[in-house]
Protein backbone atom coordinates (compact mmCIF):
# COMPACT_ATOMS: atom_id res chain seq x y z
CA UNK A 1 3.27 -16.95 29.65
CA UNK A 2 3.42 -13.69 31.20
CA UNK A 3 1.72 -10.96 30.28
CA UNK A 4 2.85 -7.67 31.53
CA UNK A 5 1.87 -3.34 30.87
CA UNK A 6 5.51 -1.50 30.51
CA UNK A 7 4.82 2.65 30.55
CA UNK A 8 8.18 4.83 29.55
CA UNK A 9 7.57 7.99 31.00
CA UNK A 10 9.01 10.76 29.53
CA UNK A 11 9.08 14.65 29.76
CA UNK A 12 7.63 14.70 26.51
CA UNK A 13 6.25 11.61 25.90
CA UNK A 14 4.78 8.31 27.80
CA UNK A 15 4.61 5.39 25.53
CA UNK A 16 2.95 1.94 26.84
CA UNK A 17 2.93 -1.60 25.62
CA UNK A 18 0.64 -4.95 26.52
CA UNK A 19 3.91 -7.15 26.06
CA UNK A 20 3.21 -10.91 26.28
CA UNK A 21 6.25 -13.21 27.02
CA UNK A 22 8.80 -10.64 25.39
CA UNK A 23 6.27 -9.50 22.40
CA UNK A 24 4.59 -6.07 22.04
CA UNK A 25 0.89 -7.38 21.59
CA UNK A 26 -0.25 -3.41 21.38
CA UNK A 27 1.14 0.11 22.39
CA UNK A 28 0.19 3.69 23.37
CA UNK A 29 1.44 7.17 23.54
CA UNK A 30 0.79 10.49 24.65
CA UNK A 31 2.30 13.66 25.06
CA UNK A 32 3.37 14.14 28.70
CA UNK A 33 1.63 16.94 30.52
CA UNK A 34 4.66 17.95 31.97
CA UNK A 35 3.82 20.84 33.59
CA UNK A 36 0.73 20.00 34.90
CA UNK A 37 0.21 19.08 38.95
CA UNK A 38 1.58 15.77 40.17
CA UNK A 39 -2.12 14.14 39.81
CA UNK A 40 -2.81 15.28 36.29
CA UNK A 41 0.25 13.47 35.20
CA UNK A 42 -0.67 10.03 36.95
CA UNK A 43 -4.21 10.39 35.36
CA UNK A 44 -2.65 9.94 32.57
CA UNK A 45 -1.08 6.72 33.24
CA UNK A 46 -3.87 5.58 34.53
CA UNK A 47 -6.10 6.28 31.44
CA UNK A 48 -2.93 4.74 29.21
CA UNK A 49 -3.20 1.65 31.49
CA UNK A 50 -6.66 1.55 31.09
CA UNK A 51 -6.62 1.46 27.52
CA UNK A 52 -4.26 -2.24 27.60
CA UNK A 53 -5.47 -3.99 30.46
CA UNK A 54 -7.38 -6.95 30.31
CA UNK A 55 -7.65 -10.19 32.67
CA UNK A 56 -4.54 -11.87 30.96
CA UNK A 57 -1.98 -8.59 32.42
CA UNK A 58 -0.02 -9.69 36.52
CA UNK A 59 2.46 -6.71 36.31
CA UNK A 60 2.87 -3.29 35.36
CA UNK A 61 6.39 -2.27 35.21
CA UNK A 62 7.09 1.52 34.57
CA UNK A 63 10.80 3.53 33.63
CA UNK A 64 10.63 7.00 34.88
CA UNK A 65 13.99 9.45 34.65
CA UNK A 66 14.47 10.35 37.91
CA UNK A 67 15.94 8.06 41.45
CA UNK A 68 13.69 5.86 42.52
CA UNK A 69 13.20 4.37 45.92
CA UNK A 70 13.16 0.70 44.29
CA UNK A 71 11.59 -1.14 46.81
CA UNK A 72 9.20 1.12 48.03
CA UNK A 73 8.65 2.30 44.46
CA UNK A 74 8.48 5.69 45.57
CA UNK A 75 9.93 8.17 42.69
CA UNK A 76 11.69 11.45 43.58
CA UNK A 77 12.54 14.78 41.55
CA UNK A 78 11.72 13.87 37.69
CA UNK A 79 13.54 15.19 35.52
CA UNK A 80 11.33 17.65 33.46
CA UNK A 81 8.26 17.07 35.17
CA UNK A 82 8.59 19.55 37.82
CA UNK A 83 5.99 18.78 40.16
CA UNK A 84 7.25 14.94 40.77
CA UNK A 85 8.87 15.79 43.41
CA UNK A 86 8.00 12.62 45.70
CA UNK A 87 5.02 10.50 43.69
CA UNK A 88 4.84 7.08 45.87
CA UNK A 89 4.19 5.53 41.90
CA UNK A 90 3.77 1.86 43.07
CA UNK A 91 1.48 2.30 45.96
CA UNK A 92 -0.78 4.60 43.56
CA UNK A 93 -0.84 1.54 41.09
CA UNK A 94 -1.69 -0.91 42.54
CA UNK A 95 -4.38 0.96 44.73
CA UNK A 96 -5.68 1.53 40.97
CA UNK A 97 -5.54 -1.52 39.17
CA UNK A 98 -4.93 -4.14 42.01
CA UNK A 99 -1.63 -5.38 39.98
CA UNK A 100 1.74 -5.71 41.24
CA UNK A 101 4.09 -2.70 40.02
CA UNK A 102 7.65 -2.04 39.82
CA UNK A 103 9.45 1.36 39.27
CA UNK A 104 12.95 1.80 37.79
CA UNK A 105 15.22 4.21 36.20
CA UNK A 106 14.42 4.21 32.73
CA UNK A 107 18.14 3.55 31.47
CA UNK A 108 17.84 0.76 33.59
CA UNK A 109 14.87 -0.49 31.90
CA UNK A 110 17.15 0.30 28.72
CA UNK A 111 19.84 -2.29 29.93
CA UNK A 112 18.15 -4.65 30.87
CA UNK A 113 15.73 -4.87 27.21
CA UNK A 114 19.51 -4.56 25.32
CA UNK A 115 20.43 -7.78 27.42
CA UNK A 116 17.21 -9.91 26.95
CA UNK A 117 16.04 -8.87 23.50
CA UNK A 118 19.33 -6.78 22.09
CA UNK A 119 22.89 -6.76 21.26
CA UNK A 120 23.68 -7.39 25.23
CA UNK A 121 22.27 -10.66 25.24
CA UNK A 122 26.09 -12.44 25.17
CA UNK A 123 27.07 -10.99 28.04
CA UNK A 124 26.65 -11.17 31.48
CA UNK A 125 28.80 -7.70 32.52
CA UNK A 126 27.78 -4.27 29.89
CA UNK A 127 26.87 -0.87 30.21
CA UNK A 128 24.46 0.90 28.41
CA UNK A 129 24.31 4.51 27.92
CA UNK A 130 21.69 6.61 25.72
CA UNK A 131 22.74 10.25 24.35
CA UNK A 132 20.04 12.73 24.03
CA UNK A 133 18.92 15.44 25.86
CA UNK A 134 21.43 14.25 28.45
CA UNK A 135 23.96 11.06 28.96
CA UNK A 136 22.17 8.27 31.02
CA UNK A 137 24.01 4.86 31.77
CA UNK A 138 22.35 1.20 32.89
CA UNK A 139 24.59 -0.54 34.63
CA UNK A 140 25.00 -4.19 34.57
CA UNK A 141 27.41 -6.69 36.76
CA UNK A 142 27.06 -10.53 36.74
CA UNK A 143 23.56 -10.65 34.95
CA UNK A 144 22.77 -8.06 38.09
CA UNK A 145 21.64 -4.65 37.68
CA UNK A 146 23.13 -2.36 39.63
CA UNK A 147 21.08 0.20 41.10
CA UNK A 148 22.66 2.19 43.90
CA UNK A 149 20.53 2.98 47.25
CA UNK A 150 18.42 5.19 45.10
CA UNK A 151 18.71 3.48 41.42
CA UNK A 152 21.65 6.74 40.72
CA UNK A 153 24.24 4.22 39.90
CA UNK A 154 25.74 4.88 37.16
CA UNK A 155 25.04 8.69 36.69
CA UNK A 156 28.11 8.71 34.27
CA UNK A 157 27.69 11.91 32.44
CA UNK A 158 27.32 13.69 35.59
CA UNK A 159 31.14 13.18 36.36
CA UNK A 160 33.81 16.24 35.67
CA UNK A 161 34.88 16.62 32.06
CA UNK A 162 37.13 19.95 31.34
CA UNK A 163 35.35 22.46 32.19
CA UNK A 164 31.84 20.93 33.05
CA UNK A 165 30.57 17.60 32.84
CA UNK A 166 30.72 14.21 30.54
CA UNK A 167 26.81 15.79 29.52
CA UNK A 168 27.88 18.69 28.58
CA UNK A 169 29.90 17.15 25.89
CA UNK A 170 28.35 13.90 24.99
CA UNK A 171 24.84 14.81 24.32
CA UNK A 172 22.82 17.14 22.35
CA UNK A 173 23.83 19.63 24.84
CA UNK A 174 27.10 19.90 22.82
CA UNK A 175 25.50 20.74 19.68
CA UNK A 176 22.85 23.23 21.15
CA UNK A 177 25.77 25.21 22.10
CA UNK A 178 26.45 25.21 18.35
CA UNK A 179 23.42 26.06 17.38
CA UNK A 180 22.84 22.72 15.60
CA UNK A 181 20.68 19.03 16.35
CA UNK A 182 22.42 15.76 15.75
CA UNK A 183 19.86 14.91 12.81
CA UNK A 184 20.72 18.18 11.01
CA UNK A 185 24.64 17.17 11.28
CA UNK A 186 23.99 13.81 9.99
CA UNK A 187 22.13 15.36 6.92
CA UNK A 188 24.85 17.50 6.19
CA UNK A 189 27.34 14.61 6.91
CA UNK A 190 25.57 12.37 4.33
CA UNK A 191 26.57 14.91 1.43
CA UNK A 192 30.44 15.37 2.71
CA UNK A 193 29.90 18.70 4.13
CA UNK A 194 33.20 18.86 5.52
CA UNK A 195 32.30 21.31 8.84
CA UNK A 196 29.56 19.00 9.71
CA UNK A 197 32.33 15.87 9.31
CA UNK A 198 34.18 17.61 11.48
CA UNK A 199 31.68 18.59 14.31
CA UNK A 200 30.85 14.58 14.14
CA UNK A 201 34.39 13.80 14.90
CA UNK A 202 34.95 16.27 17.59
CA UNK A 203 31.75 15.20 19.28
CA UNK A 204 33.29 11.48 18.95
CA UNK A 205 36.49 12.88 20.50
CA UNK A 206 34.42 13.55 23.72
CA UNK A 207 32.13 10.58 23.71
CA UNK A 208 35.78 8.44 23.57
CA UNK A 209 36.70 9.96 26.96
CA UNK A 210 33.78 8.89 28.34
CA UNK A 211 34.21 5.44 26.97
CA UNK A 212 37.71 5.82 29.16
CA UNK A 213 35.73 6.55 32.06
CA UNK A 214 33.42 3.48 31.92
CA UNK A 215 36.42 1.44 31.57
CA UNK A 216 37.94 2.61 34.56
CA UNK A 217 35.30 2.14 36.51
CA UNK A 218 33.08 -0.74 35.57
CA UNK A 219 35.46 -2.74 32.94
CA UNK A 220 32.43 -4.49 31.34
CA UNK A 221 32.60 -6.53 28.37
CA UNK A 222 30.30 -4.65 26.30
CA UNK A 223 29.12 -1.16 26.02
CA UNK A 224 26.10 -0.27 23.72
CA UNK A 225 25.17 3.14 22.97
CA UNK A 226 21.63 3.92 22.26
CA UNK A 227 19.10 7.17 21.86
CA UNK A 228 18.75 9.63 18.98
CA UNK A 229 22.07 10.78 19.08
CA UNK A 230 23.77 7.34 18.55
CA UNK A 231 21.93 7.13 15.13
CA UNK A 232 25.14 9.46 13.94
CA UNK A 233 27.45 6.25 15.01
CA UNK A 234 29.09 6.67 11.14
CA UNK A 235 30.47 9.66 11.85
CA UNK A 236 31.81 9.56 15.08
CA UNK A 237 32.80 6.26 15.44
CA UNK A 238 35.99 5.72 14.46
CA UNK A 239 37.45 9.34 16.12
CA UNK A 240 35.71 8.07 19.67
CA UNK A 241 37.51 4.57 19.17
CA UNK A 242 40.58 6.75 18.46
CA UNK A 243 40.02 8.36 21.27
CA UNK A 244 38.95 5.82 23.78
CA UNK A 245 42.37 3.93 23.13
CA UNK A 246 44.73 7.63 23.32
CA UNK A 247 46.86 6.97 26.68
CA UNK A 248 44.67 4.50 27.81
CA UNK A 249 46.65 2.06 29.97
CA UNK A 250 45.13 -0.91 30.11
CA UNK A 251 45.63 -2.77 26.62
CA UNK A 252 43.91 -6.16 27.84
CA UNK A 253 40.50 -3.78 28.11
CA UNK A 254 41.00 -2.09 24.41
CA UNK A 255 41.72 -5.67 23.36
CA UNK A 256 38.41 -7.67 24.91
CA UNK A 257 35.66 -4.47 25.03
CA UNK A 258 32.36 -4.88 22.63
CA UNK A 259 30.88 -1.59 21.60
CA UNK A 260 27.56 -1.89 19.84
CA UNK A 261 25.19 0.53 18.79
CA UNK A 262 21.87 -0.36 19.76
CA UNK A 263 19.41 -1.29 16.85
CA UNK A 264 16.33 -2.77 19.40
CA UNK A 265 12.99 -0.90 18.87
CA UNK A 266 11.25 -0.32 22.45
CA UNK A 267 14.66 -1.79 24.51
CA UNK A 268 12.87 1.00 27.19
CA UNK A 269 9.63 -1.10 27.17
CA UNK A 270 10.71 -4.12 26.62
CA UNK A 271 13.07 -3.83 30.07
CA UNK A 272 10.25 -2.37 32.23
CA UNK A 273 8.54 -5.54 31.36
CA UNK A 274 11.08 -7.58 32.94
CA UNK A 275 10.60 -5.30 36.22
């Protein structure tokens, strides 16, 4: 059985896992120093690796949020951690440790844990998208992720919506602007407050059109929507199914789609184990 250290890096936080043959034997955390100098930053993967290796570990596989060169495993221009510019991650590594490494995008990672572990497991075509900070989308073809030249496949929310972006409206982004956070509107949903209702189903409105757009362009058989925003899924549901079908032309798609909301703990880790 494999045994294998998955990091998550984060601009806030990096968690870590020992996983053994799809099971989290132990994991780690700590706050990300994001704006400390490139080397800072891999000391402290290196201390988090150091704190779950042991002679049974062959592979570390790491997520980062960024494009990654994937087989050079050279990551470029993190998002949030301004001085990963160019970090050659794998090289550094496995000079360390003397273990292979792989790099990936970490929705990627997402994906592919929601197809081995999570509600993707029927299917061999599905997208995955998490809504947080941002939109980010794992994109999956034939039991085949695909990556792109520079793993930016599938930078969905970065596509024109009205008058900015799919991000703009599809993430927390949205709600900033209203001076509100997703868990906030959910409290206030849970007692019938009836502007927070409505903020929920405007919001699902806008996440339906970009349901539209991942039809259009990848026509998968499932989509499943993860990160902290997606924990709202009972009040925007039904208006972004609404949505997703208005003057959509294709009624085969409507008909055969899957949309699940992700309920796997660690789906980040548990894909960069399968790197």
């Amino acid at each position: 059985m494999a045994t294998t250290i998955a990091i998550d890096l984060g601009g806030t936080n990096i968690r870590a896992a020992r996983i053994n043959n799809g099971i989290i034997e132990r994991k780690t955390a700590a706050d990300c120093n994001a704006n400390g100098t490139k080397q800072e930053i891999i000391d402290q993967l290196f201390v988090l690796v150091g704190r779950l290796i042991n002679p049974q570990v062959e592979s570390i596989g790491i997520g980062v949020p960024s494009v990654v060169d994937h087989d050079k495993g050279i990551v470029y221009d993190v998002q949030h951690i301004p001085s990963w510019d160019i970090v050659p991650l794998k090289e550094l590594m496995e000079n360390r440790f003397h273990i292979r490494t792989e790099i990936d995008n970490d929705v990627n990672c997402y994906v592919l844990g929601e197809k081995y572990f999570g509600a993707g497991r029927p299917y061999c075509s599905l997208v995955g998208i998490t809504l947080g900070t941002g939109v980010g989308a794992g994109i999956l073809i034939d039991n085949r992720v695909c990556r792109g030249v520079n793993t930016g496949a599938g930078e969905i929310g970065c596509l024109p919506y009205l008058d900015a972006n799919y991000e703009q409206y599809c993430s927390s982004q949205w709600m900033k602007r209203r001076s509100i956070d997703a868990e906030t509107l959910s409290r206030r949903a849970a007692t019938g407050d009836a502007e927070a209702l409505k903020l929920w189903a405007e919001f699902g409105c806008h996440l339906g059109k970009l349901m539209q757009a991942i039809l259009f362009t990848y026509d998968p058989e499932a989509i499943i929507i993860g990160g902290g925003i997606a924990g709202g899924a009972t009040y925007f549901k039904a208006s972004m199914l609404a949505s997703m079908a208005d003057n959509f032309p294709y009624a085969k798609e409507l008909e055969h789609i899957q949309i699940h909301f992700s309920t796997l703990k660690d789906s980040n880790l548990l894909g960069a184990s399968l790197l």
